[in-house]
Protein backbone atom coordinates (compact mmCIF):
# COMPACT_ATOMS: atom_id res chain seq x y z
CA UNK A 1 175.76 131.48 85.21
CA UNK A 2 172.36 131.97 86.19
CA UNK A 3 171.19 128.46 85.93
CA UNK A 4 174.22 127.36 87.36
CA UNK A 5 172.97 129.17 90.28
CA UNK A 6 169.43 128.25 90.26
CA UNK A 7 170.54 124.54 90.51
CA UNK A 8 172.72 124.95 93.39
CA UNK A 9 170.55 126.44 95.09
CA UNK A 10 167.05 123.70 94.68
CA UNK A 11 166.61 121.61 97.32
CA UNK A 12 166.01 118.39 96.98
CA UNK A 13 162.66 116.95 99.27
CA UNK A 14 163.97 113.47 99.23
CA UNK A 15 166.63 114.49 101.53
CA UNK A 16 163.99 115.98 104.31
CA UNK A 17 164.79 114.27 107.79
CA UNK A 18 162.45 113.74 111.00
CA UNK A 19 161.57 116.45 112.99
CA UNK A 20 162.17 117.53 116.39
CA UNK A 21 158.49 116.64 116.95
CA UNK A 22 158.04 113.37 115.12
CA UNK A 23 161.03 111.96 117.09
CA UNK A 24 159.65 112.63 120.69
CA UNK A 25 156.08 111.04 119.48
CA UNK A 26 158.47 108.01 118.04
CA UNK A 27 160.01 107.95 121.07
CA UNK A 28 156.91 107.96 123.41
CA UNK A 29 155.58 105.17 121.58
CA UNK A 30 158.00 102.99 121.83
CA UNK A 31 158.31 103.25 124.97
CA UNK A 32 154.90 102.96 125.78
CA UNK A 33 154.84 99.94 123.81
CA UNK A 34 157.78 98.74 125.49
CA UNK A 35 156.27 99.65 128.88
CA UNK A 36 153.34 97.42 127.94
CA UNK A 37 155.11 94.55 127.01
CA UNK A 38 157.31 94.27 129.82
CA UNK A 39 154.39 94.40 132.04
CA UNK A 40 152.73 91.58 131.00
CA UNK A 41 156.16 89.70 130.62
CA UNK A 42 156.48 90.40 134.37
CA UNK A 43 153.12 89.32 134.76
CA UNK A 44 153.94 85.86 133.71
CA UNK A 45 156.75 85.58 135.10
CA UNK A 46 155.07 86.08 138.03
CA UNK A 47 152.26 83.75 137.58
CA UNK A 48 154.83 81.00 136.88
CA UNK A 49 156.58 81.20 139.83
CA UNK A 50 153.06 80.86 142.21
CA UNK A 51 152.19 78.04 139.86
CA UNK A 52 155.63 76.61 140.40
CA UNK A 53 155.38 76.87 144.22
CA UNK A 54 152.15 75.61 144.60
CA UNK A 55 153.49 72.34 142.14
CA UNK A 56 156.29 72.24 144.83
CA UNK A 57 154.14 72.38 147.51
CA UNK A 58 151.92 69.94 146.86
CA UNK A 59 154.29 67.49 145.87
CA UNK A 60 155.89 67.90 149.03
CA UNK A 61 152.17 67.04 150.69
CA UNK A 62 152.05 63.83 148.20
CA UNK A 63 155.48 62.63 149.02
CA UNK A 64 154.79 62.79 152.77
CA UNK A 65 151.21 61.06 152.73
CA UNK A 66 153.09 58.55 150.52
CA UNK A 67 155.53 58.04 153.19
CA UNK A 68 152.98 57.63 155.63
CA UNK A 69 150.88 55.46 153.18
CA UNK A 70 154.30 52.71 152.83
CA UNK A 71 154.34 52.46 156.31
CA UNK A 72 150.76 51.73 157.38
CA UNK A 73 150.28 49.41 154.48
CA UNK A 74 152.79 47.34 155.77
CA UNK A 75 151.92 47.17 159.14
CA UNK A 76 149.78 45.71 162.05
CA UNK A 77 147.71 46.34 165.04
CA UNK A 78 145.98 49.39 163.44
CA UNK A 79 145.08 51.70 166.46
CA UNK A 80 142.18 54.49 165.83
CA UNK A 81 141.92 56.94 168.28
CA UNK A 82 143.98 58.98 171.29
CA UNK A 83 145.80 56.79 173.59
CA UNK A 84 147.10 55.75 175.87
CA UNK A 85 146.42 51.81 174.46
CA UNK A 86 148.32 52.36 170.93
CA UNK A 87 149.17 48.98 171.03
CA UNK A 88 145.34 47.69 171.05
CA UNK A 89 144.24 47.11 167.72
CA UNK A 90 140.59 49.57 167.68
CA UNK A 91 138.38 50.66 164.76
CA UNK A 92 136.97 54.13 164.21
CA UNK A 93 133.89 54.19 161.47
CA UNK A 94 133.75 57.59 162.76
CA UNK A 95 136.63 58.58 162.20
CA UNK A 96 139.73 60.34 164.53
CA UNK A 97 142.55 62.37 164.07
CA UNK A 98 145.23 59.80 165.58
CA UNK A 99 146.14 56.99 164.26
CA UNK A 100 148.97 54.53 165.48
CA UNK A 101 149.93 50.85 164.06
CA UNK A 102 152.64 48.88 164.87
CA UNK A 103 155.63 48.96 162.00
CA UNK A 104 156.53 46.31 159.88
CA UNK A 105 158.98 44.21 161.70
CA UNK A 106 158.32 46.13 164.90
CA UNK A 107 158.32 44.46 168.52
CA UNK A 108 154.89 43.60 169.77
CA UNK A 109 156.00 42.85 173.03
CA UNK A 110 157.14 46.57 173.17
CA UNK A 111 154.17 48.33 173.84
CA UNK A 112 155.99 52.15 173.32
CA UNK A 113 157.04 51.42 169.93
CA UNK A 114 153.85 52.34 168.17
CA UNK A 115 153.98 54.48 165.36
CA UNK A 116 151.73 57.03 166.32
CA UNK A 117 150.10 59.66 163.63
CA UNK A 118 148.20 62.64 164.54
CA UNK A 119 146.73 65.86 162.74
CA UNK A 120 147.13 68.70 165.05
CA UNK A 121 146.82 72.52 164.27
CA UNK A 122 146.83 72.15 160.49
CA UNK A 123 149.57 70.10 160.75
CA UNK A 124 150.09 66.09 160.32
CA UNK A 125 152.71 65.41 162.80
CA UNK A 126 154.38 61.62 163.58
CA UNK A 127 156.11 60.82 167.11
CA UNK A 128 159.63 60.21 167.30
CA UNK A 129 161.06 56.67 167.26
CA UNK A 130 161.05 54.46 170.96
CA UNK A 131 158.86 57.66 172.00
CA UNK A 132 156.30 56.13 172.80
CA UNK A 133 153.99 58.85 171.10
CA UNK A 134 155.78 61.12 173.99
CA UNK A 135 156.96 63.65 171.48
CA UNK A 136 156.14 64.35 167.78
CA UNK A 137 157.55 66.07 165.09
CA UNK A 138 155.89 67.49 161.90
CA UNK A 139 155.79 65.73 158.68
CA UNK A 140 154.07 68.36 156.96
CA UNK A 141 153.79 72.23 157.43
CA UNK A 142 151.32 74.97 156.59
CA UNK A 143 152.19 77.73 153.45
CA UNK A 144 150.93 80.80 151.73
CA UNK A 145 150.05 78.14 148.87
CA UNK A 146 148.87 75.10 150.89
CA UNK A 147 146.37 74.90 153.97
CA UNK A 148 145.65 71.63 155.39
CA UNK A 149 142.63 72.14 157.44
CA UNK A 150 141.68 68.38 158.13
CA UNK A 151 142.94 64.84 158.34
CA UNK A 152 141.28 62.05 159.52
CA UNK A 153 141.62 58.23 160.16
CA UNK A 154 139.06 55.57 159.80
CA UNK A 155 139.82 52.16 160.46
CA UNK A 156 138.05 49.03 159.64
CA UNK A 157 138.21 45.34 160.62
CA UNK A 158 141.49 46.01 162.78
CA UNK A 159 139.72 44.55 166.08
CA UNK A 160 137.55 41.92 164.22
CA UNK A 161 140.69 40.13 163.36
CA UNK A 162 142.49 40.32 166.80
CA UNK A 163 139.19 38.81 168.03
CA UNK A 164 138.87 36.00 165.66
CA UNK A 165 142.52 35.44 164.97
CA UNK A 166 142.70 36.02 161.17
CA UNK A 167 140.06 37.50 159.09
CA UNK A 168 139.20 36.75 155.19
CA UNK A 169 139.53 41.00 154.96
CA UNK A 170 142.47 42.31 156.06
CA UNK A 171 142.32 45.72 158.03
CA UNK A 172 141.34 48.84 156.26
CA UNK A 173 142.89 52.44 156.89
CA UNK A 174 141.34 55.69 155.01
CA UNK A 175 142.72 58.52 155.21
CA UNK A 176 140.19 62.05 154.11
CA UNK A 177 142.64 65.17 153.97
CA UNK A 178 140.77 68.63 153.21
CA UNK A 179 142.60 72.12 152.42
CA UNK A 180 142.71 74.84 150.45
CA UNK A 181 145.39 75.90 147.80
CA UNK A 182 146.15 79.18 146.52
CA UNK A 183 148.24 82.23 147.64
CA UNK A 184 145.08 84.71 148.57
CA UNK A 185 142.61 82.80 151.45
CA UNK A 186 139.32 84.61 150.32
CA UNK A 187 139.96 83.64 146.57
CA UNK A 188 141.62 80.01 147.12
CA UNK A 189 140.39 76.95 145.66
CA UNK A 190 139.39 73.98 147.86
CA UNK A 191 140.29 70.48 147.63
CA UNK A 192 139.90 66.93 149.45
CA UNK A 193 141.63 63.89 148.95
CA UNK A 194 140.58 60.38 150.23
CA UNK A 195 142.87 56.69 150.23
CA UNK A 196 141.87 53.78 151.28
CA UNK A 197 145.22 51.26 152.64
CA UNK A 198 144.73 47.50 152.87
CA UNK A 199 147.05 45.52 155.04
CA UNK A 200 149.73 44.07 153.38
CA UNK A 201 150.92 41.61 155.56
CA UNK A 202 148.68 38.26 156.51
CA UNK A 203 145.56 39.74 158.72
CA UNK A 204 147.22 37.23 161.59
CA UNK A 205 148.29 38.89 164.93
């Protein structure tokens, strides 16, 4: 009866749970852990989405200087310079911040027509159609992520070939465009991008 007893009464250490203790120190470090994680998940995140909208913004940027690109490539009476003559062809080795050409297929007996380009507080802005470079409306726009801070024009060879009537080189257009990119001003990177366009069309006026 007695050792009945004694064996009822033995406890067994296998059967020993956590204590009160070990589970709040459990606790804490998973959640610390979890804290941690979720942070620099977050972080990412975060970093995606600036890279993201910086990709976004600059393709924006390319598609418009593309756009602008098409259209003086193809064509004539490259103008360099403020008005009011946009339609007198006129080189800039100097450079400007207007440019104007007549469009492909244009009228050149319409002298109000011109397809006038300008670069005016940080941004590149083209006049409105029959406007005669009366009005203008932007083509590109200033962000958090992107800064244009300067475009300019240089033309070559435009007036040499309205001189001589037909040149071996056709008219040259470059285009330098400077900015910054990145969300925080002080810590932004700085870039510049330069294209040079060659009249399509035969360098005949």
């Amino acid at each position: 009866m007695d050792f009945i007893t004694l064996q009822k009464t033995k406890r067994n250490p296998t059967n020993k749970g956590f204590t009160l203790v070990e589970m709040i120190v459990s606790v804490g470090l998973f959640v610390a852990v979890f804290i941690a994680i979720s942070g620099s998940f977050l972080s990412i995140i975060g970093s995606y989405k600036k890279v993201m909208a910086e990709r976004t913004n600059v393709d924006n940027l390319g598609t418009a200087i593309e756009s602008m690109v098409r259209g003086i490539k193809t064509g004539m009476t490259y103008h360099c310079g403020s008005g009011p003559n946009w339609d007198v062809a006129q080189d800039c080795p100097g450079g400007s911040t207007y440019l104007a050409f007549e469009k492909a297929r244009g009228d050149t007996t319409n002298a109000s027509d011109q397809v006038v380009y300008r670069f005016s507080g940080g941004v590149l802005e083209k006049s409105n159609d029959s406007a005669g470079a009366a009005t203008f409306s932007p083509v590109t726009e200033q962000t958090n992520m992107i800064r244009v801070t300067g475009i300019k024009f240089y033309v070559r060879g435009a007036a040499l070939s309205l001189l001589h009537g037909g040149d071996i080189n056709p008219p040259r257009v470059t285009i330098v465009i400077k900015g910054t990119s990145g969300l925080d001003p002080a810590k932004a990177s700085s870039f510049s991008v330069q294209t040079t366009i060659v009249q399509r069309l035969p360098d005949i006026e």
